[in-house]
Protein backbone atom coordinates (compact mmCIF):
# COMPACT_ATOMS: atom_id res chain seq x y z
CA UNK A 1 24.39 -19.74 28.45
CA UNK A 2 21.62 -17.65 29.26
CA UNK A 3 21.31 -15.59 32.83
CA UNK A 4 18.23 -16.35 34.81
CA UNK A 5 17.62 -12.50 35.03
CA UNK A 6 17.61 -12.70 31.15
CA UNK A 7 15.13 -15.49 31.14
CA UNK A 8 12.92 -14.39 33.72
CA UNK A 9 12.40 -11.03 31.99
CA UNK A 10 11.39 -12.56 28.23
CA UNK A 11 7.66 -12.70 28.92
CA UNK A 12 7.68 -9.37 30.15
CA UNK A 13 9.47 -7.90 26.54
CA UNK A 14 6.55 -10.34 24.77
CA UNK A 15 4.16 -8.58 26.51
CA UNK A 16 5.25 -4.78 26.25
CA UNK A 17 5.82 -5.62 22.28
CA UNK A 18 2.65 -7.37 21.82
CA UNK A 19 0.57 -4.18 23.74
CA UNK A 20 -2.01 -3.05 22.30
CA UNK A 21 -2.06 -4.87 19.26
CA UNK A 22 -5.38 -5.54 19.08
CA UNK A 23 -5.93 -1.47 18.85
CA UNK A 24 -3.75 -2.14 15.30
CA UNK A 25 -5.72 -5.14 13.88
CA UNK A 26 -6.22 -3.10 10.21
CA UNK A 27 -2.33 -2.37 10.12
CA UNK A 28 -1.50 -6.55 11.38
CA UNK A 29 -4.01 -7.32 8.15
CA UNK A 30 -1.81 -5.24 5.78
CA UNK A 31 1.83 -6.44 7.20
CA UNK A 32 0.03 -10.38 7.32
CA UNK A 33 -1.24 -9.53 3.61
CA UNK A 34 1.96 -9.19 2.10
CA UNK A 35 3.31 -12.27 3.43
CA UNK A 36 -0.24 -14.24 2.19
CA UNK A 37 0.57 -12.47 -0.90
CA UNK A 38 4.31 -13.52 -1.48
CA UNK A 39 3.22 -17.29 -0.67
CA UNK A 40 0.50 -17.00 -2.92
CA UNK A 41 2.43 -16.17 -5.50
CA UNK A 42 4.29 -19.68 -5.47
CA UNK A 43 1.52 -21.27 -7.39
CA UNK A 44 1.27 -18.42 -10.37
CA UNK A 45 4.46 -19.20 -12.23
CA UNK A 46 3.51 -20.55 -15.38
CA UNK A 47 -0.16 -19.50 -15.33
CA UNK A 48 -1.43 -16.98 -17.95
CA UNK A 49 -0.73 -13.72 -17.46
CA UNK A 50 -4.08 -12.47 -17.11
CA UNK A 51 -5.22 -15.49 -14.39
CA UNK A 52 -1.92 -14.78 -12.70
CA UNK A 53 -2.88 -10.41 -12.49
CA UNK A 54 -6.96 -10.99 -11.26
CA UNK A 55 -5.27 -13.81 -8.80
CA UNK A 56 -3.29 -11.23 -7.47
CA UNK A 57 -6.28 -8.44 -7.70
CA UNK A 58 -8.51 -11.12 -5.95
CA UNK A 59 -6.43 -11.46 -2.75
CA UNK A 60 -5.11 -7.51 -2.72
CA UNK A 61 -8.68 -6.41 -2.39
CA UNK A 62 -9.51 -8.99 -0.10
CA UNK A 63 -7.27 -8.09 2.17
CA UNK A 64 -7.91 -4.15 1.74
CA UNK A 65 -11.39 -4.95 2.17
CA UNK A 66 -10.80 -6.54 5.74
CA UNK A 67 -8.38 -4.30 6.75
CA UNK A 68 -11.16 -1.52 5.87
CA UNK A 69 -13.91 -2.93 7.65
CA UNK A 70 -11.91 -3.25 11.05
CA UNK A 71 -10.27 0.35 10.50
CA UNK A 72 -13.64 1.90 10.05
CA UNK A 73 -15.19 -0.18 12.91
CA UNK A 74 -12.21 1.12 15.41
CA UNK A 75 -13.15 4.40 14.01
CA UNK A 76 -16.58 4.17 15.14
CA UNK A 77 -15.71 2.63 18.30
CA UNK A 78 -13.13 5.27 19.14
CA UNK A 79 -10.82 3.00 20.17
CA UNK A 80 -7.17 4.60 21.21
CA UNK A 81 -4.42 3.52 23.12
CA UNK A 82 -0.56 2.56 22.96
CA UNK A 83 1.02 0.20 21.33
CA UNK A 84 4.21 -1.94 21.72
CA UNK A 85 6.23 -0.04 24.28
CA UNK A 86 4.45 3.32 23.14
CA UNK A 87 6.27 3.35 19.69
CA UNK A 88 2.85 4.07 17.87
CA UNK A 89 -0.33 6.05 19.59
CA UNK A 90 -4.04 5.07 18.39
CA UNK A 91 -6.45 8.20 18.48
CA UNK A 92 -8.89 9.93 16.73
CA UNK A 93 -6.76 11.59 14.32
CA UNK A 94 -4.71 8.50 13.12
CA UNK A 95 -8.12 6.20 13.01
CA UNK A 96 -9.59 8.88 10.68
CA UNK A 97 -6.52 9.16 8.12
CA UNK A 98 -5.99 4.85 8.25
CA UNK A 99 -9.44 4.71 6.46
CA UNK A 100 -9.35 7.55 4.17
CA UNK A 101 -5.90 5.59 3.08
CA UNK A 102 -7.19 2.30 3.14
CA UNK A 103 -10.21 3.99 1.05
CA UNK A 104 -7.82 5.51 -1.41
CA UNK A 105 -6.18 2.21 -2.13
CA UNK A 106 -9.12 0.32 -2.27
CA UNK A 107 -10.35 2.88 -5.29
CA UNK A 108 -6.73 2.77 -6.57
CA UNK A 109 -6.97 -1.14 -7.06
CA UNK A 110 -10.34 -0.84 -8.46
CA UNK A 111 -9.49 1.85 -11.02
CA UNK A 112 -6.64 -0.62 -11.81
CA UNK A 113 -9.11 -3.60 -12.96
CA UNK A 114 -11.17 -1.46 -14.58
CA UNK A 115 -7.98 -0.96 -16.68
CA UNK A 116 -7.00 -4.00 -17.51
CA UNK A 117 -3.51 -2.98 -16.32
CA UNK A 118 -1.28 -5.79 -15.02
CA UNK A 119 -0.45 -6.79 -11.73
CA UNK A 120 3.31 -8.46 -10.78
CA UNK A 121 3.93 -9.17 -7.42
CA UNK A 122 6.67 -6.36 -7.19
CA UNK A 123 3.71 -3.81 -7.82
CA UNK A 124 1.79 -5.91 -5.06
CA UNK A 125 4.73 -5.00 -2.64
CA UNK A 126 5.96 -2.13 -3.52
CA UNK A 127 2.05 -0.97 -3.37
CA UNK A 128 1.19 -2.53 -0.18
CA UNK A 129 4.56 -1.04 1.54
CA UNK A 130 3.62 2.49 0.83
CA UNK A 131 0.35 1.62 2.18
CA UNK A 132 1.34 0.00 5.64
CA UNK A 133 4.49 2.39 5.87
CA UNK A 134 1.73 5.43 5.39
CA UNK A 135 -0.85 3.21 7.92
CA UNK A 136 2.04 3.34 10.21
CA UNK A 137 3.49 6.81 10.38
CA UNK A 138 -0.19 8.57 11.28
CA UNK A 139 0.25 5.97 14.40
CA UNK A 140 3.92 7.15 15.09
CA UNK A 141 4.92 7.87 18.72
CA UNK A 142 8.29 7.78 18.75
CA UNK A 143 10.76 8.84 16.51
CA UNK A 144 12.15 5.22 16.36
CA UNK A 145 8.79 4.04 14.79
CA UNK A 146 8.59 7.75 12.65
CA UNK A 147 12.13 6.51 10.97
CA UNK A 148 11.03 2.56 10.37
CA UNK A 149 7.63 3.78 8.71
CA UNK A 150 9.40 6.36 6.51
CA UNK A 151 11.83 3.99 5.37
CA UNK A 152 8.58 1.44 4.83
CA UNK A 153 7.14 3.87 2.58
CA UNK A 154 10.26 4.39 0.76
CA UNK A 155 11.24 1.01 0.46
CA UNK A 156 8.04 0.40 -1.21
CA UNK A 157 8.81 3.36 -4.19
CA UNK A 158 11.93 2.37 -4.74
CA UNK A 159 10.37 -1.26 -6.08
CA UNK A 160 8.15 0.85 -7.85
CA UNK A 161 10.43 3.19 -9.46
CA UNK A 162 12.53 0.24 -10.42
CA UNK A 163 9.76 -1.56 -12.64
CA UNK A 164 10.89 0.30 -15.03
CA UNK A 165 13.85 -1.01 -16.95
CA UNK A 166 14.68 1.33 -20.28
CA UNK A 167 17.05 4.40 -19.89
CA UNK A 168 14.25 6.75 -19.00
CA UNK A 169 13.17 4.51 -15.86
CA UNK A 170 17.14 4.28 -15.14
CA UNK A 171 17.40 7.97 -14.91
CA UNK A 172 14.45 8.57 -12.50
CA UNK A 173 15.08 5.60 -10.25
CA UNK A 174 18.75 6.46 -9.52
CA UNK A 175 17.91 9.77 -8.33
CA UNK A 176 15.33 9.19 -6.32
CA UNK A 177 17.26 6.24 -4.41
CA UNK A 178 20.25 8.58 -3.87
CA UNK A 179 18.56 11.54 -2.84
CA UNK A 180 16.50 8.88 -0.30
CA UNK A 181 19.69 7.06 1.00
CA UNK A 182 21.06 10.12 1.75
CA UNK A 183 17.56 11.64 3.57
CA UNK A 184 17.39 8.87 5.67
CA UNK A 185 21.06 9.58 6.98
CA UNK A 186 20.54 12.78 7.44
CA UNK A 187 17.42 12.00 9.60
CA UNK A 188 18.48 9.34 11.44
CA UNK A 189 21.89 11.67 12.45
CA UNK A 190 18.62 14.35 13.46
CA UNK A 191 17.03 12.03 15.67
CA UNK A 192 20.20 10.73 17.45
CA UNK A 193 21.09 14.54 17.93
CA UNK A 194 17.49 15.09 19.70
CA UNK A 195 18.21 12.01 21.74
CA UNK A 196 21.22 13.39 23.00
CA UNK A 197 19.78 16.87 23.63
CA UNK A 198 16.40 15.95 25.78
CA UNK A 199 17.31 11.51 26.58
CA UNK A 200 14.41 11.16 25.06
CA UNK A 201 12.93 9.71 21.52
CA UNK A 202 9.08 9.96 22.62
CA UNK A 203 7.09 12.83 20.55
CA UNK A 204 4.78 13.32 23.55
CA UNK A 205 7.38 13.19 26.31
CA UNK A 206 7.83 16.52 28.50
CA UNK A 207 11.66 14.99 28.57
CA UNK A 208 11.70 16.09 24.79
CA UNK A 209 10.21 19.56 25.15
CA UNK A 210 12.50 20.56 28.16
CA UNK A 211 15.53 19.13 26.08
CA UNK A 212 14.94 20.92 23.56
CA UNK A 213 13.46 24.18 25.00
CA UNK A 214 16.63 24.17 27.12
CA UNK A 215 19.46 23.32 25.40
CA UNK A 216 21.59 25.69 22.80
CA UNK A 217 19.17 26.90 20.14
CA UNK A 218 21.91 26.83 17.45
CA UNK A 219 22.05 22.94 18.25
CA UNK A 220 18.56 22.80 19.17
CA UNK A 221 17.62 24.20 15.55
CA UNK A 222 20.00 22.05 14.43
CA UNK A 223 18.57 18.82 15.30
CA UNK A 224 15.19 19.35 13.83
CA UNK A 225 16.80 20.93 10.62
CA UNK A 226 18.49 17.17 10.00
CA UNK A 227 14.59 15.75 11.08
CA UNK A 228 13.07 17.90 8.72
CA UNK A 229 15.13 17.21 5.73
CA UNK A 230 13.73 13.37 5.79
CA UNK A 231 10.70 14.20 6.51
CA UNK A 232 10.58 16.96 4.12
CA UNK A 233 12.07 14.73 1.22
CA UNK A 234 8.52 12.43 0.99
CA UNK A 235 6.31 15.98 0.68
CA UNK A 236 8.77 16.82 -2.14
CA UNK A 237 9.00 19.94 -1.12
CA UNK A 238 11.59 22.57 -2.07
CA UNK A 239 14.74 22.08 -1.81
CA UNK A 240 14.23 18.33 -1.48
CA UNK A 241 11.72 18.09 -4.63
CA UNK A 242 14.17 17.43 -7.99
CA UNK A 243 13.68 14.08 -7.92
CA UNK A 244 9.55 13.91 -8.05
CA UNK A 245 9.29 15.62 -12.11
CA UNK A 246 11.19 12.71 -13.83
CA UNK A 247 10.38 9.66 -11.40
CA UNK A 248 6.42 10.40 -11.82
CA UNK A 249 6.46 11.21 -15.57
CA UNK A 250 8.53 7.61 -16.11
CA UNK A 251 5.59 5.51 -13.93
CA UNK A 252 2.08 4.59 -14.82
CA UNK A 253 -0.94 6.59 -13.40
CA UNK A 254 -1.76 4.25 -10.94
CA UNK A 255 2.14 4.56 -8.99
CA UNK A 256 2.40 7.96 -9.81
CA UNK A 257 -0.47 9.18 -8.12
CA UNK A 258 -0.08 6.46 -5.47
CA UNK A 259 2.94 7.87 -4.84
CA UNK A 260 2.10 11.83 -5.62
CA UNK A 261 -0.88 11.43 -3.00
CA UNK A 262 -0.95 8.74 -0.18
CA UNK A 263 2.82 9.17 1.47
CA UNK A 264 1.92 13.05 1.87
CA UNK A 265 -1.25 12.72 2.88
CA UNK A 266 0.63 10.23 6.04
CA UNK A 267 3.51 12.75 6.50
CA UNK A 268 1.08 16.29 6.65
CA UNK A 269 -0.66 14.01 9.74
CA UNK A 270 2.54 13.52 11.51
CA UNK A 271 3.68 16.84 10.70
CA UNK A 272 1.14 18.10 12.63
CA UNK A 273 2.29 15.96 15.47
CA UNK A 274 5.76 16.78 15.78
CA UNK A 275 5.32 20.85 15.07
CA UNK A 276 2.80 20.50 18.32
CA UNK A 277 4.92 18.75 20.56
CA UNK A 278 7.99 20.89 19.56
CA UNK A 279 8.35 23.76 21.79
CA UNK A 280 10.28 25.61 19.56
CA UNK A 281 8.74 28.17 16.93
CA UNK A 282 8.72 26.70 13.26
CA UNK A 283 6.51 29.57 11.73
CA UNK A 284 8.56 31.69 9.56
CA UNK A 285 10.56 28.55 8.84
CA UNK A 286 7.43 26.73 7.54
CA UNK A 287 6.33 29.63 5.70
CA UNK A 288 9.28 30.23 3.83
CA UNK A 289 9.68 26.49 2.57
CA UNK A 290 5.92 26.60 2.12
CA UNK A 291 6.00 29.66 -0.20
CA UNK A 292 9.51 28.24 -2.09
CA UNK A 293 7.91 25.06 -2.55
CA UNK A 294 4.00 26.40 -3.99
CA UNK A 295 6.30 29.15 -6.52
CA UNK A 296 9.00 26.53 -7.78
CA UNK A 297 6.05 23.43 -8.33
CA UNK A 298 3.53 25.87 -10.39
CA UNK A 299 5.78 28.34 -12.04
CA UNK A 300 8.07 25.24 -13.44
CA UNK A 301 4.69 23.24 -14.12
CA UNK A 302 3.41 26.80 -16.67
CA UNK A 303 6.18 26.45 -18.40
CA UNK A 304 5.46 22.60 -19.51
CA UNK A 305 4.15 21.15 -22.23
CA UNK A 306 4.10 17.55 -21.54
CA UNK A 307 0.59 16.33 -19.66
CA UNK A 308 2.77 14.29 -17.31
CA UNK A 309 5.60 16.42 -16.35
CA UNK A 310 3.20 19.20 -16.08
CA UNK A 311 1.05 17.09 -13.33
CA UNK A 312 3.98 15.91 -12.00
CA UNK A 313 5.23 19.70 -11.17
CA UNK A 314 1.92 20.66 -10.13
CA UNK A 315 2.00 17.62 -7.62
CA UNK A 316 4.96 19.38 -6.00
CA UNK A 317 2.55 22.58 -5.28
CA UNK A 318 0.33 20.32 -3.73
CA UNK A 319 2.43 18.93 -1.59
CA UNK A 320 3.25 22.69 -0.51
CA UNK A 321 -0.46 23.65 -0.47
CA UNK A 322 -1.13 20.12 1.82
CA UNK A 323 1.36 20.62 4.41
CA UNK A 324 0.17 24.75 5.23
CA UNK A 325 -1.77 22.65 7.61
CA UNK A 326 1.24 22.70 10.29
CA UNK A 327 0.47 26.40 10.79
CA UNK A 328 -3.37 25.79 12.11
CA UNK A 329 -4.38 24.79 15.70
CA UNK A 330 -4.13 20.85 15.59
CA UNK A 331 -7.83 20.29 15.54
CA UNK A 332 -8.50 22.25 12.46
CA UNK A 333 -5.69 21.06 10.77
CA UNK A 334 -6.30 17.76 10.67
CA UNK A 335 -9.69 18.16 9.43
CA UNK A 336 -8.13 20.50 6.67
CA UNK A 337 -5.72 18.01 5.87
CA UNK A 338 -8.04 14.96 5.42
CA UNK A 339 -11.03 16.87 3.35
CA UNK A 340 -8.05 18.01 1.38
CA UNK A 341 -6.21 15.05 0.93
CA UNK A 342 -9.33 12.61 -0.18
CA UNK A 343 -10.13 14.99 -2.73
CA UNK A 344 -6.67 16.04 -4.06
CA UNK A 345 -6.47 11.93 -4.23
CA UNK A 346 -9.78 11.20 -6.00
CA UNK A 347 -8.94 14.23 -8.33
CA UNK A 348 -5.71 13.06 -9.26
CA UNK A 349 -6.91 9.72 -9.70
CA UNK A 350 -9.58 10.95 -12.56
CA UNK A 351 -6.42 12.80 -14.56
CA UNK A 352 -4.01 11.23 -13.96
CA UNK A 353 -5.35 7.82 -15.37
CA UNK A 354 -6.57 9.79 -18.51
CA UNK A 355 -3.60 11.41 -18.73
CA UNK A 356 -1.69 7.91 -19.11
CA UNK A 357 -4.27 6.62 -21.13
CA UNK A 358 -4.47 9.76 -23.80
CA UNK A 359 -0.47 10.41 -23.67
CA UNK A 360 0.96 6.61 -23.92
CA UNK A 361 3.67 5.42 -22.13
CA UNK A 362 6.14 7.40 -24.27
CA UNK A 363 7.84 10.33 -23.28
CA UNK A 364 7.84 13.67 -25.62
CA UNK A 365 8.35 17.53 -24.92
CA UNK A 366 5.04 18.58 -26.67
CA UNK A 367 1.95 15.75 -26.40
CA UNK A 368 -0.68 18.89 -26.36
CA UNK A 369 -1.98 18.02 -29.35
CA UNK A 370 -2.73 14.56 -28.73
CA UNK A 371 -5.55 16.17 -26.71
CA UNK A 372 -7.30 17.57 -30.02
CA UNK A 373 -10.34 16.49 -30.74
CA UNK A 374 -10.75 14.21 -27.42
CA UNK A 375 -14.02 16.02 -26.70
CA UNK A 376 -15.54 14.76 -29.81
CA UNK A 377 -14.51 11.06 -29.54
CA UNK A 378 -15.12 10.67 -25.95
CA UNK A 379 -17.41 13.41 -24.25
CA UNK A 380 -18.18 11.81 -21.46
CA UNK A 381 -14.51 11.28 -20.57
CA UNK A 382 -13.44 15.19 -21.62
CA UNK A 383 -16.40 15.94 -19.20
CA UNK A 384 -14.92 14.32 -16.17
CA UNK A 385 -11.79 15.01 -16.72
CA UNK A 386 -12.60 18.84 -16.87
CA UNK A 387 -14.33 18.26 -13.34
CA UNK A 388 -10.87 16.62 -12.55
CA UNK A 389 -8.74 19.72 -13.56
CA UNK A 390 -10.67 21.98 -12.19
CA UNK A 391 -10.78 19.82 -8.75
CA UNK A 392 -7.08 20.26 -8.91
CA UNK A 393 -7.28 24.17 -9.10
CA UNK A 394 -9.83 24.33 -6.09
CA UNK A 395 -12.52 26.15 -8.02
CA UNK A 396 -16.24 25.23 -7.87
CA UNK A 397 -18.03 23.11 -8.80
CA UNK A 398 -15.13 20.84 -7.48
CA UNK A 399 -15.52 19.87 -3.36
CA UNK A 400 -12.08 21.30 -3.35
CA UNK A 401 -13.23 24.74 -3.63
CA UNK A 402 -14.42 24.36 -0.32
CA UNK A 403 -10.45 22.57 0.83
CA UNK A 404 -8.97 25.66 -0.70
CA UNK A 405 -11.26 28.31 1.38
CA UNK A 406 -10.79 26.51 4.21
CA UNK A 407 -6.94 27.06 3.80
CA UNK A 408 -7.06 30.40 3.28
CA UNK A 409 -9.04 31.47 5.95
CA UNK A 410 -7.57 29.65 8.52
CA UNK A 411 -4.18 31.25 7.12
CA UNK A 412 -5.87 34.77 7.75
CA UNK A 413 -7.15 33.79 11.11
CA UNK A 414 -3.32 32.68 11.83
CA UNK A 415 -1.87 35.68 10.55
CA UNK A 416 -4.81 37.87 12.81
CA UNK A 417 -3.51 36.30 15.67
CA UNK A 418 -0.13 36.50 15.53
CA UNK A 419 0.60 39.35 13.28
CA UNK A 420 3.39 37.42 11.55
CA UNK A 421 4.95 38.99 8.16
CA UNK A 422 5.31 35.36 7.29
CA UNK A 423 2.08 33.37 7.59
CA UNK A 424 0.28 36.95 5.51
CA UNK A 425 3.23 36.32 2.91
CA UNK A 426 2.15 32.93 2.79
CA UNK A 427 -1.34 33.49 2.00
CA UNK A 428 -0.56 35.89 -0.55
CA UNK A 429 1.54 33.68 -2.63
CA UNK A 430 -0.86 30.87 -2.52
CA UNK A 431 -3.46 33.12 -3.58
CA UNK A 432 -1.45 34.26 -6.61
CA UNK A 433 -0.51 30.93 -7.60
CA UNK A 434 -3.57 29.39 -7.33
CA UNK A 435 -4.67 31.91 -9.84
CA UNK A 436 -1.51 30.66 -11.81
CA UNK A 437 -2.81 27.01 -11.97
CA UNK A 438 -5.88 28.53 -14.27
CA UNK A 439 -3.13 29.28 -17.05
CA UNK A 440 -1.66 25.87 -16.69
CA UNK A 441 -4.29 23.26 -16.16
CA UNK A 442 -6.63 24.59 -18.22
CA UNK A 443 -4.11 24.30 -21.05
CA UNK A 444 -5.34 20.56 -21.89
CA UNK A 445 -9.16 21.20 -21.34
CA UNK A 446 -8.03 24.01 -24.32
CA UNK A 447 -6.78 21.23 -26.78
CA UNK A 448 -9.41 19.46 -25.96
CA UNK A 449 -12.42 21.96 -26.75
CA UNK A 450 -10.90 24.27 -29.10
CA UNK A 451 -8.30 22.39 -31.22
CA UNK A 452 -9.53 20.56 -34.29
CA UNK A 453 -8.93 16.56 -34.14
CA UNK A 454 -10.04 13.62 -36.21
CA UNK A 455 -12.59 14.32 -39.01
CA UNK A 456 -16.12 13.16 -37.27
CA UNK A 457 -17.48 10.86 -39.76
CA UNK A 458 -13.74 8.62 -39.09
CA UNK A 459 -14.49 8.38 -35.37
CA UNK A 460 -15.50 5.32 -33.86
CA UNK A 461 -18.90 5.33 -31.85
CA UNK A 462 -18.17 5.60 -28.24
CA UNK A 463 -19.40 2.71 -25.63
CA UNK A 464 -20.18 3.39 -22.23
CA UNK A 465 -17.40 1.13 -20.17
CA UNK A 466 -16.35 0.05 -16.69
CA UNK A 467 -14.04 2.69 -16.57
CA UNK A 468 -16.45 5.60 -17.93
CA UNK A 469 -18.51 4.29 -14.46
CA UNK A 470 -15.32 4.98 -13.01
CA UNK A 471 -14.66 8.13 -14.00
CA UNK A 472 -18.27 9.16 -13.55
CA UNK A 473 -18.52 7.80 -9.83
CA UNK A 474 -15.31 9.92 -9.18
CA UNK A 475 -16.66 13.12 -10.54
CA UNK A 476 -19.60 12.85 -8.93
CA UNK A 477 -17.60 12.60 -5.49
CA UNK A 478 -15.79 15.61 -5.88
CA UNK A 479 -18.93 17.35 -6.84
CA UNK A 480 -20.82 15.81 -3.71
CA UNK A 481 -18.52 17.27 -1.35
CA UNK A 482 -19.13 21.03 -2.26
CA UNK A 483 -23.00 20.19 -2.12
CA UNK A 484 -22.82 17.97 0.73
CA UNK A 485 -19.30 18.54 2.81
CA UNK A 486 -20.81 18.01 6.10
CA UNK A 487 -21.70 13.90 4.59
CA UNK A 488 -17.55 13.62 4.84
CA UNK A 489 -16.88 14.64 8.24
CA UNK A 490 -19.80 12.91 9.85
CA UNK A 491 -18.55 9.78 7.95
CA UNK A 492 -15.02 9.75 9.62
CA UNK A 493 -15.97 11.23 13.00
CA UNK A 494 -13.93 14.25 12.73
């Protein structure tokens, strides 16, 4: 039945897939923890809710926790390699970004329980497949491995998007899974078109670059046209963004900025990958998107009046403002990218869970005046959120501040360089809409100073909780880093 030659060459396929694995041991945790998670859940049905949600807690964090510790120890160890036929690459840059993710979810989880929110195991999934897709596509070496941990991280939103089952989930979910069906077509017919033009699917092969460098440009551009749309789809960036406004403002803080924060922060690391490995100039073409993408997400976010929707557009300009980094040398970027990202996440974090906690889980046009009066009931919690809003704008005392300079100047040292129209066009704009986000995220710190609320004596005392700690701890960060930056880097070895 079988040919000898077939036989004979088994252990040899074992051992090419099984290479390097122990260079991967944080992403094997992840992958193993859904399965422990699934089985686990056997023995919940029929338990109370609430023993059946810190079950499922319990064992997430446990396994975050592990997959944490060996992350950061590879990081110190600077362990790199190939793994499994060369489909994913270990370095410096994707050991840095696994534990700022793994960090981010571990804080995610934690904000969660301080919430009381609940816990089913199609959040556990859909939660843990963003994160191991994410894990996965910093590692990517080949675009074979870039498609199966895009589709990992979508897989995992679309269970999340489909939690919710009234009309208004209905009509963000469908969207979404359209738009990403399609995507992932039009991706996979990119990559099989840069197969056929270079016979090669490796990022770092010279086979690739002289393909590409050598065949037609009009089917050269072509092929990484259909890559970029997929690619392009997960930073929500323009034209690939309408589905981000109504899927966020239908989920719960903890999936919406999950989802506004974690898959971008993956796909601006691999970006920076592929656009250095590509001989071909992407420059004007980056800047234009870049500038269509950072004008669409904040003019459309000034012109809302709903807290979510608003943070949901602005989350599109972020994206934008994130992915700049493809223009810098690859060594700046990435440190750009991850000081950035950890601080766009913690930020979002701190408003976005006040945000759903103020607003409800209802959707209106106008909530601006629930804000009224929140300084006097909760100051604490109006404090931090300020820090939070202003965090998001990049101004000080927010570590952010520092992010946003960064940007900018290497975007002037880019444009000094090279003289390009483009990249100077670029910095302009996000100059000028960075002083647009003032107008529009200061809006709610307005309602919540300035506009009348409850009369005093009817307010209920305030008690420091777990999740004013929370919210403390996480203002504090993003303070720390504009005192302190240097702490960050030295902590991730970048």
């Amino acid at each position: 039945m079988f040919s000898t030659e077939l036989l004979s060459s088994i252990p040899g396929k074992i051992n090419g897939t099984t290479q390097g694995f122990s260079l991967i041991l944080p992403e094997l945790v992840v992958g193993l923890w859904i399965l422990i998670s699934i089985f686990a859940d056997l023995f919940l049905p029929g338990k109370p809710s609430k023993f059946a949600d810190s079950w499922r807690y319990f064992i997430a964090q446990l396994g975050l926790l592990l997959a944490f510790g060996l992350a950061f120890q590879r990081l110190n160890q600077g362990l790199a390699g190939f793994v499994s036929f060369q489909l994913f690459q270990v370095n410096i840059g994707s050991n840095t970004t696994n534990s700022l993710i793994l960090a981010l979810g571990i804080v995610l989880l934690g904000l969660n329980q301080l919430h009381r929110k609940t816990f089913s195991l199609e959040e556990n999934i859909g939660f843990s497949s963003i994160l191991l897709g994410s894990l996965l596509t910093t590692m990517s070496a080949h675009f074979l491995s870039v498609f199966l941990s895009l589709e990992l991280i979508s897989m995992g939103t679309y269970i999340l998007v489909a939690m919710r089952k009234d009309s208004i989930g209905a009509r963000a979910a469908l969207p979404y899974v359209l738009f990403g069906l399609g995507t992932s077509a039009i991706l996979l017919y990119g990559i099989s078109l840069i197969y056929g033009l270079s016979g090669n699917m490796y990022l770092f092969s010279a086979d690739l670059s002289r393909g590409l460098s050598t065949a037609d440009p009009v089917f050269a551009y072509l092929a990484l046209g259909l890559l970029a749309v997929g690619i392009l789809f997960k930073m929500a960036w323009v034209p690939f963004h309408p589905w981000s406004p109504d899927l966020l403002e239908s989920l719960p803080a903890s999936w919406m900025s999950w989802i506004s924060v974690v898959p971008k922060i993956a796909v601006s690391v691999l970006g920076i990958k592929l656009i250095h490995y590509i001989p071909l100039s992407m420059v004007s073409t980056i800047s234009f998107l870049a500038i269509a993408t950072l004008i669409v997400g904040n003019l459309a976010a000034m012109g809302q009046k709903n807290s979510k929707r608003l943070l949901a557009y602005s989350s599109i300009a972020h994206g934008g403002f994130m992915a700049m980094v493809w223009l810098f040398p690859a060594d700046q970027a990435l440190k750009a990218v991850l000081f950035y990202g950890f601080l766009y996440g913690l930020s979002t974090y701190l408003v976005f869970y006040q945000v759903d906690e103020v607003t409800g889980d209802s959707i209106r046009s106008d909530d601006m005046n629930t804000w009224a009066g929140y300084a006097q009931r909760n100051p604490l919690r109006a404090a931090t959120l300020l820090v939070g809003l202003i965090a998001m704008i990049g101004l000080p005392p927010a570590g952010t501040f520092l992010a946003k300079v960064t940007y900018f100047s290497q975007l002037w040292e880019k444009y000094q360089n090279g003289q390009q129209t483009s990249v100077l066009a670029l910095l302009i704009v996000a100059l000028l809409v960075t002083a647009i986000s003032v107008f529009y995220y200061l809006r709610i710190p307005y309602h919540i100073y300035l506009k009348k609320g409850e009369s005093r004596q009817d307010l209920p005392v305030a008690k420091l909780s777990g999740m004013d700690w929370g919210y403390m701890l996480l203002a504090i960060l993003l303070i720390g880093a504009l005192i302190h930056p240097n702490l960050f880097f030295e902590l991730l070895k970048v």
